[in-house]
Protein backbone atom coordinates (compact mmCIF):
# COMPACT_ATOMS: atom_id res chain seq x y z
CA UNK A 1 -11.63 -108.42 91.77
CA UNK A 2 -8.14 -107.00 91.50
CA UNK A 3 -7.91 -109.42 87.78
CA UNK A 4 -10.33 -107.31 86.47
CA UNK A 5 -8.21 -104.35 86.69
CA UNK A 6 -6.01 -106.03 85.05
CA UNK A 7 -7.69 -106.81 81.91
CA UNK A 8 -10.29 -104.03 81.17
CA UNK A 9 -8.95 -101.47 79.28
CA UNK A 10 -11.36 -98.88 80.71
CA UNK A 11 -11.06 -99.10 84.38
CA UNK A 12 -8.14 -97.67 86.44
CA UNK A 13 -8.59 -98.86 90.14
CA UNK A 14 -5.74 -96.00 91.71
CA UNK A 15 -6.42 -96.96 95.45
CA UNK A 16 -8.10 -100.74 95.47
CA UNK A 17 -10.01 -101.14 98.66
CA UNK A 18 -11.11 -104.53 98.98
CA UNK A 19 -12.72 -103.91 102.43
CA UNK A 20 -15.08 -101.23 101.49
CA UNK A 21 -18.77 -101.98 101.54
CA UNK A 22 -19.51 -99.51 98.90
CA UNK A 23 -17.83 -98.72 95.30
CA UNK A 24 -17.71 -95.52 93.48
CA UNK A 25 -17.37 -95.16 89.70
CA UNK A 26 -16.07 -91.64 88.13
CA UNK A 27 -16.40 -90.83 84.41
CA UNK A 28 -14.90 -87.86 83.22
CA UNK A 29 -15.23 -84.87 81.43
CA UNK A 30 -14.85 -84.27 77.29
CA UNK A 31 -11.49 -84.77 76.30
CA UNK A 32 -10.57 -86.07 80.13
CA UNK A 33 -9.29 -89.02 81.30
CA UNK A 34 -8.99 -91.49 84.34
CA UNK A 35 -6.46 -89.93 86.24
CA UNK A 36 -8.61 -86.66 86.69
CA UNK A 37 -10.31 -88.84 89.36
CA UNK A 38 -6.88 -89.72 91.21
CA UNK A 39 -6.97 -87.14 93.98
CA UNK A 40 -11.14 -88.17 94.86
CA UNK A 41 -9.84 -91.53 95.12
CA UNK A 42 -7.08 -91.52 97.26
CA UNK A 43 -9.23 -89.04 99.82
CA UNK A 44 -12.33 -91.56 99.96
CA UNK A 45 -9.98 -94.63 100.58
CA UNK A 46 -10.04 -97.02 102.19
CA UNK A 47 -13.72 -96.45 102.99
CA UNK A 48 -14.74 -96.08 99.45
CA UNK A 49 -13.66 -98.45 96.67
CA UNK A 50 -12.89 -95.71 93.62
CA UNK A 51 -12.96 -97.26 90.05
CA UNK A 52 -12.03 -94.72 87.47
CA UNK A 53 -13.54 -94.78 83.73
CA UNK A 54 -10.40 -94.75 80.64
CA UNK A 55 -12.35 -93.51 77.98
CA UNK A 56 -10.49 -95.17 74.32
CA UNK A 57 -8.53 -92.49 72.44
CA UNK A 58 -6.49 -91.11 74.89
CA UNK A 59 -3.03 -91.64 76.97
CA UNK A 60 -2.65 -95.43 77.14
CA UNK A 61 -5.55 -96.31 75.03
CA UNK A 62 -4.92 -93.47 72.35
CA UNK A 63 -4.57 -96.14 69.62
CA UNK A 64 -8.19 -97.30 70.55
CA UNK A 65 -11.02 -96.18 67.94
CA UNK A 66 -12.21 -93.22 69.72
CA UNK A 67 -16.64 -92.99 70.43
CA UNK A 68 -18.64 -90.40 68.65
CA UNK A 69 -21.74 -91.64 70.46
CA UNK A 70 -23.11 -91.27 73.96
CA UNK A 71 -25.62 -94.51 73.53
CA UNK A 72 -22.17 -96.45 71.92
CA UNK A 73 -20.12 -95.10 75.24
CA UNK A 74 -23.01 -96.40 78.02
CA UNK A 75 -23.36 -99.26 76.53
CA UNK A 76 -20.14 -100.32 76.49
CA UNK A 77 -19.11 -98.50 80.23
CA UNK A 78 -22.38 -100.91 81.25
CA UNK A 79 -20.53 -103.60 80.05
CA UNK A 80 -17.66 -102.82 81.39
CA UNK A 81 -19.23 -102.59 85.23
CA UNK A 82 -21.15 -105.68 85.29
CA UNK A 83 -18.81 -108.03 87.22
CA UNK A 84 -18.30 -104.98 89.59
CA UNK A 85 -21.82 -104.87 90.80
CA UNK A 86 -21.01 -107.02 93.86
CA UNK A 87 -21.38 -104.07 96.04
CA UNK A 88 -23.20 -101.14 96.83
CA UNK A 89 -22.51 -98.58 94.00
CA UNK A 90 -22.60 -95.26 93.33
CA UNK A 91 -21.97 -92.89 90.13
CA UNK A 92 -19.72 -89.87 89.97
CA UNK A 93 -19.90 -88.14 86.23
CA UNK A 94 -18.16 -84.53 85.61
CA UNK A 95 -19.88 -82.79 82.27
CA UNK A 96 -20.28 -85.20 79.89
CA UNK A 97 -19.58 -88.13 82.30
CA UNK A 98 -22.48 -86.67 84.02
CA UNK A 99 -24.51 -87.62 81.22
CA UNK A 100 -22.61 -90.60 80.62
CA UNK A 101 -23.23 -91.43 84.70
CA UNK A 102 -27.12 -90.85 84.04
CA UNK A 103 -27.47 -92.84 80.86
CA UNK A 104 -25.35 -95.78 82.57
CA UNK A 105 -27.50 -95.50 85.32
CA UNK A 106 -30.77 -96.08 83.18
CA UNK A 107 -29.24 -99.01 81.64
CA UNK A 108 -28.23 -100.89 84.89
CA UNK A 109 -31.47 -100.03 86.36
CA UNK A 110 -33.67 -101.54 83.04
CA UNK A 111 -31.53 -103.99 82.26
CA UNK A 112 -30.27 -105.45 85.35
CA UNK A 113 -32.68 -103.91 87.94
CA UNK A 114 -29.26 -102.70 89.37
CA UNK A 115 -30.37 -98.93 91.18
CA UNK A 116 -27.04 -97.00 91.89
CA UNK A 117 -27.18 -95.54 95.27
CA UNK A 118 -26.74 -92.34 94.36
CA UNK A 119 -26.00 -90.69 91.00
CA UNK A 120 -23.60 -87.35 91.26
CA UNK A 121 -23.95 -85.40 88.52
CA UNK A 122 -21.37 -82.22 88.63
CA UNK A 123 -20.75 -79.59 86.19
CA UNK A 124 -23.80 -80.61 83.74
CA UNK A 125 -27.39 -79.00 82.68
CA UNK A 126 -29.71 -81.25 83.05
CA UNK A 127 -30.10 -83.69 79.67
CA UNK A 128 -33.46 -82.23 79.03
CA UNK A 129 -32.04 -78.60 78.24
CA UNK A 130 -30.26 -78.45 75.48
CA UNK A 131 -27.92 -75.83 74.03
CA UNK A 132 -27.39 -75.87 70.45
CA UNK A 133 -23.20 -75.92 70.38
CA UNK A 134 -20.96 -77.29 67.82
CA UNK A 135 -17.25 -76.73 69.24
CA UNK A 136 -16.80 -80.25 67.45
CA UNK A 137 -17.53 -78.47 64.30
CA UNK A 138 -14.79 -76.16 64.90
CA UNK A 139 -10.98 -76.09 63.30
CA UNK A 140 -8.39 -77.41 65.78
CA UNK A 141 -7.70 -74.12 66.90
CA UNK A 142 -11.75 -73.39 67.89
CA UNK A 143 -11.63 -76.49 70.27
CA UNK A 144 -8.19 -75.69 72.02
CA UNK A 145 -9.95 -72.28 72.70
CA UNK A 146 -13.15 -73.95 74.30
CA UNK A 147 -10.46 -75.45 76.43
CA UNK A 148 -9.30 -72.69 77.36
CA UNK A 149 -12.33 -70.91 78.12
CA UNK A 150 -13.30 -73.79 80.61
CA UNK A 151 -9.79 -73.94 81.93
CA UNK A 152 -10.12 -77.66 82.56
CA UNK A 153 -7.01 -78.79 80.90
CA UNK A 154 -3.81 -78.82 81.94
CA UNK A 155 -1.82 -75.49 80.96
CA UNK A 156 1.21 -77.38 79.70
CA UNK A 157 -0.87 -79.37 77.59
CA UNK A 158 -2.27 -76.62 75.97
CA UNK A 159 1.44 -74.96 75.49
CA UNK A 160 2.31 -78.52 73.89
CA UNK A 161 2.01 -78.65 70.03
CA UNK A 162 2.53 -82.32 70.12
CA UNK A 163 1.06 -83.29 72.54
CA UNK A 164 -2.08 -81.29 71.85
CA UNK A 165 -2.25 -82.87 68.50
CA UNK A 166 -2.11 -86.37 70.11
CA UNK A 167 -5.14 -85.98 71.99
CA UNK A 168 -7.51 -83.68 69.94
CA UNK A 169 -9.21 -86.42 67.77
CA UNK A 170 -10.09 -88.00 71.06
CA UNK A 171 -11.37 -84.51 72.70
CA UNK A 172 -13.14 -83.92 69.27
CA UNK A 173 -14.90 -87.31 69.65
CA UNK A 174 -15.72 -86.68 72.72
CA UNK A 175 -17.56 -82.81 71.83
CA UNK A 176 -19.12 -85.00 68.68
CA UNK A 177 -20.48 -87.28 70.99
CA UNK A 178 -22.39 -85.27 73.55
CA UNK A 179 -23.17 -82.31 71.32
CA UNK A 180 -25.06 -84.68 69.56
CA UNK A 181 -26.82 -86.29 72.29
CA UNK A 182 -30.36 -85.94 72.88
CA UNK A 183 -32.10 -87.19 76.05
CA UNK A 184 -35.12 -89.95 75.42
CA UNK A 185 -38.17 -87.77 76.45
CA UNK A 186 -39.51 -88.40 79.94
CA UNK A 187 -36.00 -90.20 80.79
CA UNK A 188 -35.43 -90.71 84.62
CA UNK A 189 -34.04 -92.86 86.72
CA UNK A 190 -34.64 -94.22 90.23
CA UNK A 191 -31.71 -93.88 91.37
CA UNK A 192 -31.46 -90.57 93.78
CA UNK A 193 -29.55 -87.51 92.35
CA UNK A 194 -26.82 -85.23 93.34
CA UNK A 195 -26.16 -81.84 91.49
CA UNK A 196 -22.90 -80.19 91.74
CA UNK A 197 -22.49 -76.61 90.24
CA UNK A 198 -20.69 -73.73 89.53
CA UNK A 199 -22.33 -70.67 89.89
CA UNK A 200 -20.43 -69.01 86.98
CA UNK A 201 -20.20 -71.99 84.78
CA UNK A 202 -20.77 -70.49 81.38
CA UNK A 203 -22.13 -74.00 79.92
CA UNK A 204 -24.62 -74.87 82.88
CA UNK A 205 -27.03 -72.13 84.53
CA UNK A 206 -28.34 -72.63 87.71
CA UNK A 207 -31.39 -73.17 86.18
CA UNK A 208 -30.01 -75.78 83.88
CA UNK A 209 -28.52 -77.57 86.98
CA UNK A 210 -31.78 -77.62 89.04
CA UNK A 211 -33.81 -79.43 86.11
CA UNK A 212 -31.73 -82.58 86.68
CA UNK A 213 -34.66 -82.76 89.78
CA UNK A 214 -36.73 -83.68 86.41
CA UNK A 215 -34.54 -87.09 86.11
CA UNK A 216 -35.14 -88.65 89.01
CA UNK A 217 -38.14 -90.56 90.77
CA UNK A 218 -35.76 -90.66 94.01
CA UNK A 219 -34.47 -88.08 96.25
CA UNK A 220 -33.06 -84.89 94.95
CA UNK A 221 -30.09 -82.65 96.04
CA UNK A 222 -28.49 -79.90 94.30
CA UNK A 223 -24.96 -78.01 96.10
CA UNK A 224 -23.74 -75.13 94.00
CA UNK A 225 -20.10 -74.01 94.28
CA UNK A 226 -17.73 -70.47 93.38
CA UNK A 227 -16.64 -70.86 90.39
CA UNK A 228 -17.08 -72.03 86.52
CA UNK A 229 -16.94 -75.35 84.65
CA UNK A 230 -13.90 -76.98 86.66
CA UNK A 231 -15.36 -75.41 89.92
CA UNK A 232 -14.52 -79.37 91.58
CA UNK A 233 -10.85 -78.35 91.39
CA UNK A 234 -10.96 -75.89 94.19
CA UNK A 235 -13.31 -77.21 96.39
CA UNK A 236 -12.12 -80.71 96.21
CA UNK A 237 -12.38 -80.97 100.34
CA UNK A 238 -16.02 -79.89 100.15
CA UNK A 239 -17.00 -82.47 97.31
CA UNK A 240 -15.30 -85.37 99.15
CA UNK A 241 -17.13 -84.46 102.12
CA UNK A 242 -20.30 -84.06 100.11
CA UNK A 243 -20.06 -87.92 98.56
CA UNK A 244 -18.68 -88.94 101.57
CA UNK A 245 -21.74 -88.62 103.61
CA UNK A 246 -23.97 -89.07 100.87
CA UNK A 247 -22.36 -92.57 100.12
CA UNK A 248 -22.80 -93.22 104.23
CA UNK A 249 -26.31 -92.01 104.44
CA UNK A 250 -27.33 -94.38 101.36
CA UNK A 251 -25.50 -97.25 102.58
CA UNK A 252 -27.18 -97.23 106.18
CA UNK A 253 -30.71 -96.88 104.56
CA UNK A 254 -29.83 -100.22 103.00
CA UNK A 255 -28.55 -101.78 105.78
């Protein structure tokens, strides 16, 4: 396993534990990137196995054609975590990864009758609600002020005129990619379902969270959380405890 880390470009494997019975995979957010996942992964190892999604378009891949398509990004993240399948596995997806986690999901299930143990989607409506936004629409100055109102990137980024021009096509991709999206109607999986929320997240109601129950054929559980989009960033003790258990409760029904 530890060659494959070497030679995909879109998985980042921070804390490899070869030991683990069960693997995790974490996509991130619009405009985020693997290392958002670093402090989840070093606080489930060594009992979980954390593999981290490098979306193209950004840090070491920035010279990678960037995706303007949700379908185009599953598919290829499916690709991607086929020789990984070896173990139980789980999906952890943070706004538009949580999409990207569901739609991933669906594909491993249909096309390689592959059911994730759980699926955690965090800081997302459900992808049968949909809000008609268009921040990709916007000059560069309209997205950098999204960012700011979701206060999910970092501060010295934002202060950074180069550096915030490196990675804006990729963040614009990114808004182009799951503004656009639209969920195939009826679309669940089997797979069971874990909501995270903030209760003042001013993209997600709690209404918009609790639909996700819609999605899934399996179990349903929904945990809502003080604070808005990036609500994960202070309560980081109480999420790893939350996928903790729920990755230990999955696993033993198996067993």
């Amino acid at each position: 396993m530890g060659e494959l880390q070497d030679t995909s470009r879109w998985i980042r494997r921070f804390h490899p534990a070869e030991e683990s019975g069960v693997r995790l995979v974490c996509l991130p957010h619009a405009g985020g990137s693997a290392p958002f996942y670093f402090p989840m992964s070093r606080a489930l190892s060594p009992a979980v196995d954390v593999l981290s999604l490098q979306y193209p378009g950004r840090q070491d891949r920035r010279q990678d054609r960037a995706i303007e398509n949700i379908d185009e990004y599953a598919d290829a993240i499916t690709a991607e975590l086929k020789p990984w399948l070896d173990r139980p596995t789980a999906l952890f997806g943070h706004s538009m990864g949580a999409v990207l986690a569901f739609e991933v999901t669906r594909r491993l299930e249909r096309d390689l009758d592959f059911v994730p143990l759980v699926v955690f989607a965090s800081g997302r409506r459900a992808p049968s609600r949909y809000r008609d936004e268009k921040v990709h629409l916007r000059d560069d100055d309209g997205i950098v002020e999204e960012m700011r109102v979701l206060s999910g990137t970092n501060p010295e980024i934002l202060g950074n005129e180069e550096i915030l021009r490196m990675v804006l096509p990729a963040i614009r991709s990114d808004y182009t990619a799951i503004e656009k999206y639209r969920a195939a109607p009826g679309a669940t999986v089997r797979a069971p379902i874990t909501v995270l929320t903030g209760d003042d997240d001013p993209r997600t109601s709690l209404e918009e969270a609790q639909a996700w129950r819609e999605h899934t054929s399996g179990a349903f559980d929904i945990h809502a959380f003080p604070g808005g989009h990036f609500f994960l960033a202070n309560h980081q003790q109480q999420i790893v405890k939350i996928v903790s258990a729920a990755l230990t409760n999955r696993s033993a029904a198996l067993s």
